[in-house]
N, C-alpha and C. Protein backbone atom coordinates (compact mmCIF):
# COMPACT_ATOMS: atom_id res chain seq x y z
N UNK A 1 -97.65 3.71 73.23
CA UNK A 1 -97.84 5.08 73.66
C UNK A 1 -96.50 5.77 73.91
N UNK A 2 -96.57 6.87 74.36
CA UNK A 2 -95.15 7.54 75.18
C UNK A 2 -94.72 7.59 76.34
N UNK A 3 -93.70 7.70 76.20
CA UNK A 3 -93.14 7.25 77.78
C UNK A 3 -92.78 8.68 78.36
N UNK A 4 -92.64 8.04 79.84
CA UNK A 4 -92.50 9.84 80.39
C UNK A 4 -91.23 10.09 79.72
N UNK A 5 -90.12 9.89 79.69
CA UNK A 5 -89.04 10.15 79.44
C UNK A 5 -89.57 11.02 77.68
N UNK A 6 -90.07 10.66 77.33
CA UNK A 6 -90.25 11.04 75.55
C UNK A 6 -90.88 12.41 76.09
N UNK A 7 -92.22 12.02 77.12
CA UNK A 7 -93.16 13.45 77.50
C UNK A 7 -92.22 14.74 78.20
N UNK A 8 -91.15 14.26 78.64
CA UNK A 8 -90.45 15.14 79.39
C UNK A 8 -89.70 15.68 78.50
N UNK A 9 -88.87 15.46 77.85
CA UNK A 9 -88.41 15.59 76.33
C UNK A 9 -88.84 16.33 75.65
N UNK A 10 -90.54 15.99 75.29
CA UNK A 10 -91.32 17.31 74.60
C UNK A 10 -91.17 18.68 75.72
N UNK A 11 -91.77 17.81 76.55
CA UNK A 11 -92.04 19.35 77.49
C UNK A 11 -90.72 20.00 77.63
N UNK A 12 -89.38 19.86 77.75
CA UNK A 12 -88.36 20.73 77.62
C UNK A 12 -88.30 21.32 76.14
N UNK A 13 -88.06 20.34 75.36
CA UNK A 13 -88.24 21.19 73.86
C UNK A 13 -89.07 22.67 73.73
N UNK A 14 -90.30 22.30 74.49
CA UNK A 14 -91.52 23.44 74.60
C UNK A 14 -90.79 24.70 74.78
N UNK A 15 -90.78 24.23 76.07
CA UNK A 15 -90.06 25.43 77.27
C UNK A 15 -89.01 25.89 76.61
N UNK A 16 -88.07 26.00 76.55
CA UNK A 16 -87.19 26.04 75.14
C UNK A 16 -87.31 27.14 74.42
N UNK A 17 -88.55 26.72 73.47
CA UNK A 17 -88.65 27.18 72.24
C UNK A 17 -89.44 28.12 72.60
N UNK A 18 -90.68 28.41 74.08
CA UNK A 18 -91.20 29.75 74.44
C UNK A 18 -89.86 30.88 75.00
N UNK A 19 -89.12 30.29 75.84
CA UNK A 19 -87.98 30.83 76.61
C UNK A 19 -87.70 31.89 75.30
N UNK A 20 -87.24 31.47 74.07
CA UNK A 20 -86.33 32.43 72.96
C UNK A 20 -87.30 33.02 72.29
N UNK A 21 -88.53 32.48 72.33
CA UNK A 21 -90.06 33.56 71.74
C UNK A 21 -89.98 34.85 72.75
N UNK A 22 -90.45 34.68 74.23
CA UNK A 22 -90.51 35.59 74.64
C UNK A 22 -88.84 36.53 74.38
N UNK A 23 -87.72 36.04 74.15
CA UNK A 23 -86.29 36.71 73.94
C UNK A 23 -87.04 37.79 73.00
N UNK A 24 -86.97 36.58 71.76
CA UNK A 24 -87.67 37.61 70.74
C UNK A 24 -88.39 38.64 70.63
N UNK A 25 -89.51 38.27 71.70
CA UNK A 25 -90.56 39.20 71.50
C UNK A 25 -90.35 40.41 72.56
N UNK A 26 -89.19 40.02 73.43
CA UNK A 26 -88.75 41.57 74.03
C UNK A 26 -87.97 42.28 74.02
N UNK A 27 -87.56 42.47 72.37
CA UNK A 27 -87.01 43.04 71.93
C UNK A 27 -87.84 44.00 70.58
N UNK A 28 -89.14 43.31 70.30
CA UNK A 28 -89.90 44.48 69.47
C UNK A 28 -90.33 44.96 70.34
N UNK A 29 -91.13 46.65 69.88
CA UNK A 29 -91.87 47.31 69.97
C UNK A 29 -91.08 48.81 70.35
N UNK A 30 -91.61 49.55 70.60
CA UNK A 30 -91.22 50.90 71.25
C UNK A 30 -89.92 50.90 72.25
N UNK A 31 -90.40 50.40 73.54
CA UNK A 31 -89.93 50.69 74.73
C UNK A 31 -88.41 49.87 74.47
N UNK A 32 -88.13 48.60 74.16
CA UNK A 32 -87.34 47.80 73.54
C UNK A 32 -86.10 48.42 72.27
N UNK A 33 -86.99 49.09 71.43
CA UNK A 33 -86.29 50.10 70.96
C UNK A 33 -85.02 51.07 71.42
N UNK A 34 -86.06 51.88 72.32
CA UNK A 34 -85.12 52.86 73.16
C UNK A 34 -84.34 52.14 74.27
N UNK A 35 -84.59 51.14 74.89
CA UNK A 35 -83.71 50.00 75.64
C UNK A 35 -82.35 50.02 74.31
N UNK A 36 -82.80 49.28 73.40
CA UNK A 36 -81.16 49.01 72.80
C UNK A 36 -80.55 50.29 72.52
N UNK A 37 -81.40 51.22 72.16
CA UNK A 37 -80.62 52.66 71.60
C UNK A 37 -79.68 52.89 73.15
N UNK A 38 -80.52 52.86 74.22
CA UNK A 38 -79.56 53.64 75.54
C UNK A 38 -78.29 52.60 75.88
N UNK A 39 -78.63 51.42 75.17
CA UNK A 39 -77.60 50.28 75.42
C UNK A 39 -76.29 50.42 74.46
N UNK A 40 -76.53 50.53 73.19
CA UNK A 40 -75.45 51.02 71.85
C UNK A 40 -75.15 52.60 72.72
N UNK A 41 -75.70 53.39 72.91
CA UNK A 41 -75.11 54.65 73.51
C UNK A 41 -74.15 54.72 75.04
N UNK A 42 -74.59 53.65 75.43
CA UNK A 42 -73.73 53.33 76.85
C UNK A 42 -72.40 52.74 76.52
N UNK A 43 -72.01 52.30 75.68
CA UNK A 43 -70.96 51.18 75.16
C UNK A 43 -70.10 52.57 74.47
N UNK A 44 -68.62 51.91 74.12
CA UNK A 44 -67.58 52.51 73.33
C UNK A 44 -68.45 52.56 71.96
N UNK A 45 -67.85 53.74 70.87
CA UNK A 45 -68.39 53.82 69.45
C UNK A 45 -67.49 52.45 68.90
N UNK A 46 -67.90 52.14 67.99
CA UNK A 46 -67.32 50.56 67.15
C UNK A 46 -66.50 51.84 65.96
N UNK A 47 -66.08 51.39 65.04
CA UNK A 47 -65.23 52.51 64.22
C UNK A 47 -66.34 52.83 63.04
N UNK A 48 -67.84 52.51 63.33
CA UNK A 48 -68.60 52.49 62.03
C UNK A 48 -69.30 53.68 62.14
N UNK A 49 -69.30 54.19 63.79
CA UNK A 49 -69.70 55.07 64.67
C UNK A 49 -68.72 56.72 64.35
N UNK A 50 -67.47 55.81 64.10
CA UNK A 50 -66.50 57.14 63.80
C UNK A 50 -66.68 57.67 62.88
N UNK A 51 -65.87 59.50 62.93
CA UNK A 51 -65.64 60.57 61.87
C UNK A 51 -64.80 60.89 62.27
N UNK A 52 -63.75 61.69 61.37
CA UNK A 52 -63.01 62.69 61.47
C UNK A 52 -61.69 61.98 61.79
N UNK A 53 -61.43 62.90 62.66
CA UNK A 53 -59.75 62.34 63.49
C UNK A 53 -60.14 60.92 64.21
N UNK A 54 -60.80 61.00 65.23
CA UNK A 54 -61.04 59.68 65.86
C UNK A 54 -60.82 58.17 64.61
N UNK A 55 -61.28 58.46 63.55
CA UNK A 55 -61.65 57.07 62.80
C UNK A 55 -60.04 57.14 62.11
N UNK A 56 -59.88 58.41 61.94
CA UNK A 56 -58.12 58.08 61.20
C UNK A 56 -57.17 57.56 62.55
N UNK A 57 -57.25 58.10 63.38
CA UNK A 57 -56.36 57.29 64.64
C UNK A 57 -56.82 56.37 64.66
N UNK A 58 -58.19 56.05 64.87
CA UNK A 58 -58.38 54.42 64.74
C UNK A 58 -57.73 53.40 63.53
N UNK A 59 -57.52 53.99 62.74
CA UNK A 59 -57.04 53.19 61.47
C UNK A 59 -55.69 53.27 61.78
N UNK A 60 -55.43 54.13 62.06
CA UNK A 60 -53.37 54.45 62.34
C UNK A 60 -53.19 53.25 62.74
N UNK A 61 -53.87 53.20 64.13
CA UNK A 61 -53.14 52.03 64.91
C UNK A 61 -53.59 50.58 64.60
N UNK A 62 -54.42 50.44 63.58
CA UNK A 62 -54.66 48.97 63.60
C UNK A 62 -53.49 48.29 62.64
N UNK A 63 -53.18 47.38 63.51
CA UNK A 63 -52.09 46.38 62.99
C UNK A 63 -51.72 46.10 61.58
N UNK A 64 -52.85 46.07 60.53
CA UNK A 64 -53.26 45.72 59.02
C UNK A 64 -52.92 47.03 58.58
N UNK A 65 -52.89 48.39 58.93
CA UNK A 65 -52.52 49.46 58.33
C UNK A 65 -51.22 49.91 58.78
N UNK A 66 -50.27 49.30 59.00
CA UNK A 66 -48.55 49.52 59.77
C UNK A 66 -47.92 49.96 58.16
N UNK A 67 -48.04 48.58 57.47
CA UNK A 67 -47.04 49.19 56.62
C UNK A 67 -47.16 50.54 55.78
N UNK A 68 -48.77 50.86 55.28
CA UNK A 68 -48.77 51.92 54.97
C UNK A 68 -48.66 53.22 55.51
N UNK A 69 -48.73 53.20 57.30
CA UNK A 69 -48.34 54.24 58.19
C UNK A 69 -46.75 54.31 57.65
N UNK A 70 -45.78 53.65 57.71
CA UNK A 70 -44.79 53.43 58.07
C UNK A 70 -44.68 54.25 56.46
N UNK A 71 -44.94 53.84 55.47
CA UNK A 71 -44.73 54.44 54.02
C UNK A 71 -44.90 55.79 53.78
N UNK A 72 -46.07 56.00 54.55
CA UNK A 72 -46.58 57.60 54.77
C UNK A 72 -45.32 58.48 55.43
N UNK A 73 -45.19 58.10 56.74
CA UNK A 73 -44.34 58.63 57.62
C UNK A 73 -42.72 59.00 56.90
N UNK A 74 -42.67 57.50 55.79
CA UNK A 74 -41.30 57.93 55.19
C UNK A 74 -41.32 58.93 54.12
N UNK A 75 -42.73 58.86 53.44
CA UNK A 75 -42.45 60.02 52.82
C UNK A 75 -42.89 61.23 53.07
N UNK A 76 -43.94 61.90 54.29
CA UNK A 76 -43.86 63.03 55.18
C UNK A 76 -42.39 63.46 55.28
N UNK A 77 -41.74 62.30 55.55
CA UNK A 77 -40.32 62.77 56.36
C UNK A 77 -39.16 63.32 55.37
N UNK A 78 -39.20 62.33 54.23
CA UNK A 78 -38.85 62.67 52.94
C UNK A 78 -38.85 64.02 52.50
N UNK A 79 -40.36 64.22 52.08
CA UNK A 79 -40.62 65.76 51.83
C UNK A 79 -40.04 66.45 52.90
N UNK A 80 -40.40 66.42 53.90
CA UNK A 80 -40.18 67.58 55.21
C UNK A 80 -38.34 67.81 54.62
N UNK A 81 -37.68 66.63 54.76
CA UNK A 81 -35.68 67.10 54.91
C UNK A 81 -35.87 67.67 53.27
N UNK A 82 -36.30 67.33 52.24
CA UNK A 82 -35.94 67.57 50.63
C UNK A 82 -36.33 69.55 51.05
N UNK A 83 -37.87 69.70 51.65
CA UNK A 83 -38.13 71.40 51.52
C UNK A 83 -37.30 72.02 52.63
N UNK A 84 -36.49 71.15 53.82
CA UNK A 84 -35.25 72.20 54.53
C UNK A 84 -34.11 72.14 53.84
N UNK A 85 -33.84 71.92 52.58
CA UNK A 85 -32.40 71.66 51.50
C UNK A 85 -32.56 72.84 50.23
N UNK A 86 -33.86 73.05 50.57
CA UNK A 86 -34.52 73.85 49.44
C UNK A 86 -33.96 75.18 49.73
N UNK A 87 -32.71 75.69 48.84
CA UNK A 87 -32.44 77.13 49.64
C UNK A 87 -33.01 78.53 49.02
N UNK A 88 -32.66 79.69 49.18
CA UNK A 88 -33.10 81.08 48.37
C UNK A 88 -32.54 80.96 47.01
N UNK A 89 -31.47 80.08 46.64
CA UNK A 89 -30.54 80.07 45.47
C UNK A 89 -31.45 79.05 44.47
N UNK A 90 -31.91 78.30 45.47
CA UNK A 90 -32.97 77.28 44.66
C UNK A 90 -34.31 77.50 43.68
N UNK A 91 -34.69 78.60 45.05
CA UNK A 91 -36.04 79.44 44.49
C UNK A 91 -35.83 80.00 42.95
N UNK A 92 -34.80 81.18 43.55
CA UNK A 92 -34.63 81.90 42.35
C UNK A 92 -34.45 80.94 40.90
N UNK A 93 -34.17 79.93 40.96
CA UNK A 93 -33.76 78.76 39.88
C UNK A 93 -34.93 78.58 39.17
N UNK A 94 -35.60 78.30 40.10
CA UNK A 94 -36.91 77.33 39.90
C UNK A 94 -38.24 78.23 39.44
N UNK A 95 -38.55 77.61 38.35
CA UNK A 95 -39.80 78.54 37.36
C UNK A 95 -40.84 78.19 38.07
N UNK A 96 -41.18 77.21 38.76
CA UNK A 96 -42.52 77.47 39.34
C UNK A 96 -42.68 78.23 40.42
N UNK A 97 -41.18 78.35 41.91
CA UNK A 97 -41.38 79.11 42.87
C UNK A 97 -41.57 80.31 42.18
N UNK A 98 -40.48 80.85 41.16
CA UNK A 98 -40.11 82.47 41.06
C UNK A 98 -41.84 82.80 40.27
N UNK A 99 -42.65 81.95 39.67
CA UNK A 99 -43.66 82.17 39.10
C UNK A 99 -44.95 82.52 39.63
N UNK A 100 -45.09 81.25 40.94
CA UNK A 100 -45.99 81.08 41.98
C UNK A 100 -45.70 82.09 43.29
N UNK A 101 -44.84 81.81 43.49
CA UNK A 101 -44.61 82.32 45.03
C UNK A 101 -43.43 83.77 45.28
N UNK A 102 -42.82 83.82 43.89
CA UNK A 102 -41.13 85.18 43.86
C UNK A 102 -42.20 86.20 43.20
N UNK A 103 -41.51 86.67 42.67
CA UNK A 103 -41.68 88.20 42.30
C UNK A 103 -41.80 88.12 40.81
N UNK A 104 -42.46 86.90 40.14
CA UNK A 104 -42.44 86.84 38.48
C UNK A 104 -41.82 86.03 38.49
N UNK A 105 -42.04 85.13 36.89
CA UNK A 105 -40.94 84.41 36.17
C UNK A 105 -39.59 84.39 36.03
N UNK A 106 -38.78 84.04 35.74
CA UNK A 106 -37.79 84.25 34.93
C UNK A 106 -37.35 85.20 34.17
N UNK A 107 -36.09 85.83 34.15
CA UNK A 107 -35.91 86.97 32.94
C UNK A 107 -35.83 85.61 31.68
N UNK A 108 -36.59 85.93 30.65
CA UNK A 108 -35.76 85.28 29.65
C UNK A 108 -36.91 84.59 29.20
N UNK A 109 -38.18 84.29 30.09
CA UNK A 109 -39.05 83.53 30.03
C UNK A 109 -40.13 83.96 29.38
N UNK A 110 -41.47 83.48 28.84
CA UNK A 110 -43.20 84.09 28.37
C UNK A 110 -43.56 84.47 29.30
């Protein structure tokens, strides 16, 4: 036959395996529902949660995106000193400012 030790054995196994049924089971239905929704809404957003600015600062600073911050930043910075070098003598030179942005093309030009 079985021994208590084996019967006690089952009977924890049991208990056990109702303990994570009822887990389970109070977490369907309605009310359980709106429990986790007010629970995910009480907590920080995760970044899956983010838009906009928030999710790009979030990316700025994560460790795995440095070097390409750092690449960005050099060439923001790049551009920024190259268009304060850019003088009125330059413009006038240049067929796309005098075209786009001066007073016409070029003499000399279609």
């Amino acid at each position: 036959m079985v021994s208590a030790k084996e019967v006690a054995e089952i009977n924890t196994y049991f208990q056990n395996r109702m303990a994570e049924s009822k887990k389970i089971w109070a977490t369907r239905g309605k009310d359980a529902r709106i429990a986790a929704a007010a629970k995910r809404a009480a907590e920080p957003a995760s970044w899956r949660q983010m838009s906009g600015m928030p999710l790009m600062i979030h990316e700025i600073k994560h460790v795995g995106n440095r070097p390409f911050m750092v690449g960005f930043a050099f060439c923001f910075l790049g551009s920024l000193w190259v268009q304060t070098k850019f003088t009125d003598e330059m413009k006038k030179e240049s067929l796309y400012w005098s075209t786009f942005h001066g007073d016409g093309a070029k003499p000399g030009h279609h």
